[in-house]
Protein backbone atom coordinates (compact mmCIF):
# COMPACT_ATOMS: atom_id res chain seq x y z
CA UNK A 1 172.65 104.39 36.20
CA UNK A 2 170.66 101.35 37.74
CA UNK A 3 172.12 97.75 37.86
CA UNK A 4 171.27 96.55 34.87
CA UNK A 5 172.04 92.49 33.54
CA UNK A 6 172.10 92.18 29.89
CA UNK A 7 171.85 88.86 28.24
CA UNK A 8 173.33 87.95 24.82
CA UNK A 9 172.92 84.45 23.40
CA UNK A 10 173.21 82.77 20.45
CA UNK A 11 175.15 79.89 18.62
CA UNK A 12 179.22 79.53 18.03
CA UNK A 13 180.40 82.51 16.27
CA UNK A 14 177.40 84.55 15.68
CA UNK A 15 179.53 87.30 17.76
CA UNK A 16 178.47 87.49 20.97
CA UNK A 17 181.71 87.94 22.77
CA UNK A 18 183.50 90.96 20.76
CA UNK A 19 180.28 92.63 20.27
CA UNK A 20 179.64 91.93 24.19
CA UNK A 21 182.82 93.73 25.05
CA UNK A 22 182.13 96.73 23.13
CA UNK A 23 178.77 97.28 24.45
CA UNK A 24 180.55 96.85 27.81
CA UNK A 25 183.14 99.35 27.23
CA UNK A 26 180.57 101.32 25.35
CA UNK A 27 178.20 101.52 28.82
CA UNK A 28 180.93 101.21 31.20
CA UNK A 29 179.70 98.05 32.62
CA UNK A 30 181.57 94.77 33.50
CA UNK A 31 181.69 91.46 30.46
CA UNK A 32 181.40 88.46 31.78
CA UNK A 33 182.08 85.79 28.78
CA UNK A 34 180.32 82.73 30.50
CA UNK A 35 181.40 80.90 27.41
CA UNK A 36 185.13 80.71 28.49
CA UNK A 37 184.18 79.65 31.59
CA UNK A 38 183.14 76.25 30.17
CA UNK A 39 186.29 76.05 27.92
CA UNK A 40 188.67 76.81 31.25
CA UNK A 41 186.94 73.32 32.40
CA UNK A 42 187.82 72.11 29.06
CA UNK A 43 191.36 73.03 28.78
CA UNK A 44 191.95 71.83 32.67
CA UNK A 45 190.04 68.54 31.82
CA UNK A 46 192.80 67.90 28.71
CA UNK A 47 195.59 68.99 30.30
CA UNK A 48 195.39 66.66 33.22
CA UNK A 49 194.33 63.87 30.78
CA UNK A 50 190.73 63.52 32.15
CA UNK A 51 188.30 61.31 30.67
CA UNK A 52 185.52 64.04 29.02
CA UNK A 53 182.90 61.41 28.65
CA UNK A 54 183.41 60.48 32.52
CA UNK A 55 180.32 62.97 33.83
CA UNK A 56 181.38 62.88 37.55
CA UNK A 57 185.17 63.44 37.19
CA UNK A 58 185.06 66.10 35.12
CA UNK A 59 182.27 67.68 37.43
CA UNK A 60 184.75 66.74 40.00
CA UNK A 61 187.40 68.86 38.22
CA UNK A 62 185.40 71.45 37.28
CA UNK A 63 184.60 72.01 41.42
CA UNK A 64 188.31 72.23 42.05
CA UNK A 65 189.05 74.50 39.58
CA UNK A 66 188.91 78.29 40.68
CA UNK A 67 187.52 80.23 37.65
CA UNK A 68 187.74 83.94 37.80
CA UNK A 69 187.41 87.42 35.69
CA UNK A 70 189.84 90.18 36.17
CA UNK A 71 190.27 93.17 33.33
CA UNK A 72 188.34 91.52 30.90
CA UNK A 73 190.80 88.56 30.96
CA UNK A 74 189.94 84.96 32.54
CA UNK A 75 192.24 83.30 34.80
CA UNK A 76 192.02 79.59 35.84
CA UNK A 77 193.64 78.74 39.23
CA UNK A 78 195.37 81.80 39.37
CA UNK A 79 196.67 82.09 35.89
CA UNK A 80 195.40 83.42 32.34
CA UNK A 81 194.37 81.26 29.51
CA UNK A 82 193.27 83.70 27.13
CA UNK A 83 194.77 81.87 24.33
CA UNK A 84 194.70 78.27 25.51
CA UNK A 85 191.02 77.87 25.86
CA UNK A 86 190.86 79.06 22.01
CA UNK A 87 192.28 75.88 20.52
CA UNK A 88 190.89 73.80 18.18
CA UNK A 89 191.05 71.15 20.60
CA UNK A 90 188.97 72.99 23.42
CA UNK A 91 186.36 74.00 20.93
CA UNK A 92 186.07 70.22 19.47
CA UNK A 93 185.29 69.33 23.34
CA UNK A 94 183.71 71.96 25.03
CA UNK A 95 179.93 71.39 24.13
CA UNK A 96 180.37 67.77 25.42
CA UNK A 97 181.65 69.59 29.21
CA UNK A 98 179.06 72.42 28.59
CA UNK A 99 176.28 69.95 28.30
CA UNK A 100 177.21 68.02 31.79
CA UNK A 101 174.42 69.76 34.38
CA UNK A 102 176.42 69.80 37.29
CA UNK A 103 179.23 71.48 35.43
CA UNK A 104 176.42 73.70 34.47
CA UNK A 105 175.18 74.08 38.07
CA UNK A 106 178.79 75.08 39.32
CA UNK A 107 179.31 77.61 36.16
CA UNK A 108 175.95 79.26 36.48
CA UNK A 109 176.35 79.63 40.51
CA UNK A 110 179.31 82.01 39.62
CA UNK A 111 177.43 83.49 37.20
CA UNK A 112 174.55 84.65 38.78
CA UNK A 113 177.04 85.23 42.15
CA UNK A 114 178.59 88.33 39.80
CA UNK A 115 175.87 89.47 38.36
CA UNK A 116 174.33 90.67 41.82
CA UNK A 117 176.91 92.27 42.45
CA UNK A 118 176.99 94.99 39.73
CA UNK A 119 175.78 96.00 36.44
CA UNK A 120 176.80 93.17 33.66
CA UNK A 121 176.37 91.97 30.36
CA UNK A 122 176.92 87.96 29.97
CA UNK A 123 176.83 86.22 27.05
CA UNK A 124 176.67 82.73 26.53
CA UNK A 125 174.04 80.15 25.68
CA UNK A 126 170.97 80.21 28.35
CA UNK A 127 172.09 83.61 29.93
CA UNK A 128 168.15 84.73 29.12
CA UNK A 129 166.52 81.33 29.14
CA UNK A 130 167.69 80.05 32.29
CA UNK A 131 171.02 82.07 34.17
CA UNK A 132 169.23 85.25 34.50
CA UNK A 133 165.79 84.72 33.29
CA UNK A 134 164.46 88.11 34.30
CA UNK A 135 167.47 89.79 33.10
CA UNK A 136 166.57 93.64 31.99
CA UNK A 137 167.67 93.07 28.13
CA UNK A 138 168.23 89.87 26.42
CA UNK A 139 169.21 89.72 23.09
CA UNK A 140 170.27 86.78 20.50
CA UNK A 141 172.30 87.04 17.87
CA UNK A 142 172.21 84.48 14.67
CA UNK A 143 174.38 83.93 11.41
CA UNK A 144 174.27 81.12 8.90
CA UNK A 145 177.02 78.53 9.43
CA UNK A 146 179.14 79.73 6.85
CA UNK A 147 179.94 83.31 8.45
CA UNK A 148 179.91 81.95 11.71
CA UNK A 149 182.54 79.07 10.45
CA UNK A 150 184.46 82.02 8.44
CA UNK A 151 184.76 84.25 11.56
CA UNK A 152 186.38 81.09 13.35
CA UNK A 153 188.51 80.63 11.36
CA UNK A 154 190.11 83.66 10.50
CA UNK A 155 190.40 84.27 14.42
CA UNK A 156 191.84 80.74 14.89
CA UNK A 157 194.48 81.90 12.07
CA UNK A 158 195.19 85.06 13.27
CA UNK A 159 196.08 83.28 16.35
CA UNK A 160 198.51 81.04 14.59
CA UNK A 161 196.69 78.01 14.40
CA UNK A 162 196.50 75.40 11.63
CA UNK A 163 192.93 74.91 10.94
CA UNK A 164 190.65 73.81 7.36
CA UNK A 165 187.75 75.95 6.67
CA UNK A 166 185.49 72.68 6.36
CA UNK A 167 186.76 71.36 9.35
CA UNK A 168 185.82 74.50 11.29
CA UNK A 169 182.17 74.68 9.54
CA UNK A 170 181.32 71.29 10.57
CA UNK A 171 182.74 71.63 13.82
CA UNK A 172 180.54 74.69 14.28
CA UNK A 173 177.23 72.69 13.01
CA UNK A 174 177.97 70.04 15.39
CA UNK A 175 178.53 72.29 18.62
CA UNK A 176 174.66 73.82 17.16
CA UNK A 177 173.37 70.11 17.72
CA UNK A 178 174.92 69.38 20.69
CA UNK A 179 174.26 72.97 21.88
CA UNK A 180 170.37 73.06 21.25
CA UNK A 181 169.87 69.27 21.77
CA UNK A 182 171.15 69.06 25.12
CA UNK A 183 168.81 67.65 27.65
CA UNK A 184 169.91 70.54 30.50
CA UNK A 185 169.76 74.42 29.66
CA UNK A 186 170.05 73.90 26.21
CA UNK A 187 170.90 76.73 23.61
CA UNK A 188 167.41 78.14 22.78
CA UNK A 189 166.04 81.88 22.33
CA UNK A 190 164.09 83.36 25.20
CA UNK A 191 161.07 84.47 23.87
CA UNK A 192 160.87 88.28 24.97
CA UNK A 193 164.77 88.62 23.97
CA UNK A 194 165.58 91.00 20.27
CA UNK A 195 166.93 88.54 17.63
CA UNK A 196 169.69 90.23 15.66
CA UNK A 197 171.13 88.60 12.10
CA UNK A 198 174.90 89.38 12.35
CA UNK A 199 175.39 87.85 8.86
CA UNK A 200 177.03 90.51 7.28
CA UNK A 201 176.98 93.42 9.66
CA UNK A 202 180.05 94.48 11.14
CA UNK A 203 180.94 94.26 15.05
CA UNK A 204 180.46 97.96 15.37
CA UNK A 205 176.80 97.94 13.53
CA UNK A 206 175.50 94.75 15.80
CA UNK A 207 177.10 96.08 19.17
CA UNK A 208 175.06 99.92 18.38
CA UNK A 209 171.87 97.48 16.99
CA UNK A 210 172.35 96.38 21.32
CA UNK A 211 172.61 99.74 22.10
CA UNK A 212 169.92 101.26 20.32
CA UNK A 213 167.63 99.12 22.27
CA UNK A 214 168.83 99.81 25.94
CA UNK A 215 167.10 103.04 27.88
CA UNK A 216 169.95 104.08 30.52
């Protein structure tokens, strides 16, 4: 099989990550969830008490930090944080890091830095639009607010954490405005990538919709 990159974008829980690792596993390629990558900033940024409106230290931080992808986990300096960049806190902060361009400069440097290397699929916000813009497949998936907010938080619960429904809706509308407003790589569809509505289709139906539409 050729090296192949395969984009997937789209807003806060329209799916991109779960159905990214199945077409993955599914092709026998590496995932790369560029999203995490930008919550690992996040969760360092907290944890040392950093200042997340303070554009140069937290680009600062996010240059010290070594962010790295090993059996479809992510490890930051050297450890995993699976679970800790999945807080409610993280999410409530990590379109305000996302949006910083040098943060976005350092991320997407990695990014396109493991994608030479081998075939991938990334998913993520401006994987077709501006990290790989002449990747082989780009796709983007949508869902109204409501399923995306729903799928948030039943994951979030699942977890363990205490979250409201409403709060997790409006936190998801907000991350679209910050996401698609911001003035650097914002969150927008590339316009030769497949839109796919994953309101109401099942992970299994939108990851074979991917697959349908890739010639190996």
């Amino acid at each position: 099989m050729k090296k192949l990159v395969i984009a997937v974008d789209g807003p806060a829980g329209a799916g991109k990550s779960t159905v990214s690792k199945i077409v993955a596993e599914k092709l026998g390629i590496n995932y790369i969830d560029t999203g995490a990558m930008y919550r690992a900033v996040t969760y360092k940024c907290l944890k040392e008490g950093v200042d997340i409106s303070d554009e140069k230290v937290v680009s600062d931080m996010a240059a010290k930090s070594d962010i790295d992808f090993r059996d479809n986990s992510i490890y930051l300096d050297g450890k995993s944080v699976n679970d800790e960049i999945r807080t409610v806190e993280v999410s409530s902060n990590v379109s305000d890091v996302a949006k910083i361009r040098e943060v976005r400069y350092q991320m997407v440097e990695v990014q396109r830095r493991i994608g030479e290397k081998s075939s991938v699929i990334l998913d993520g916000r401006d994987i077709g639009s501006y990290v790989f813009p002449n990747a082989d497949y780009k796709f983007y998936l949508v869902a109204t607010a409501e399923e995306r907010g729903n799928r948030r938080y039943k994951e979030m619960r699942e977890k363990g954490f205490e979250v409201n429904l409403e709060d997790v809706i409006r936190d998801i509308v907000k991350r679209d405005e910050i996401d698609s407003n911001r003035e650097f790589a914002p969150l927008v569809k590339a316009d030769d990538a497949i839109e796919i509505d994953t309101t109401g289709l099942g992970i299994d139906e939108v990851a074979n919709k991917i697959i349908e539409n890739i010639k190996l």
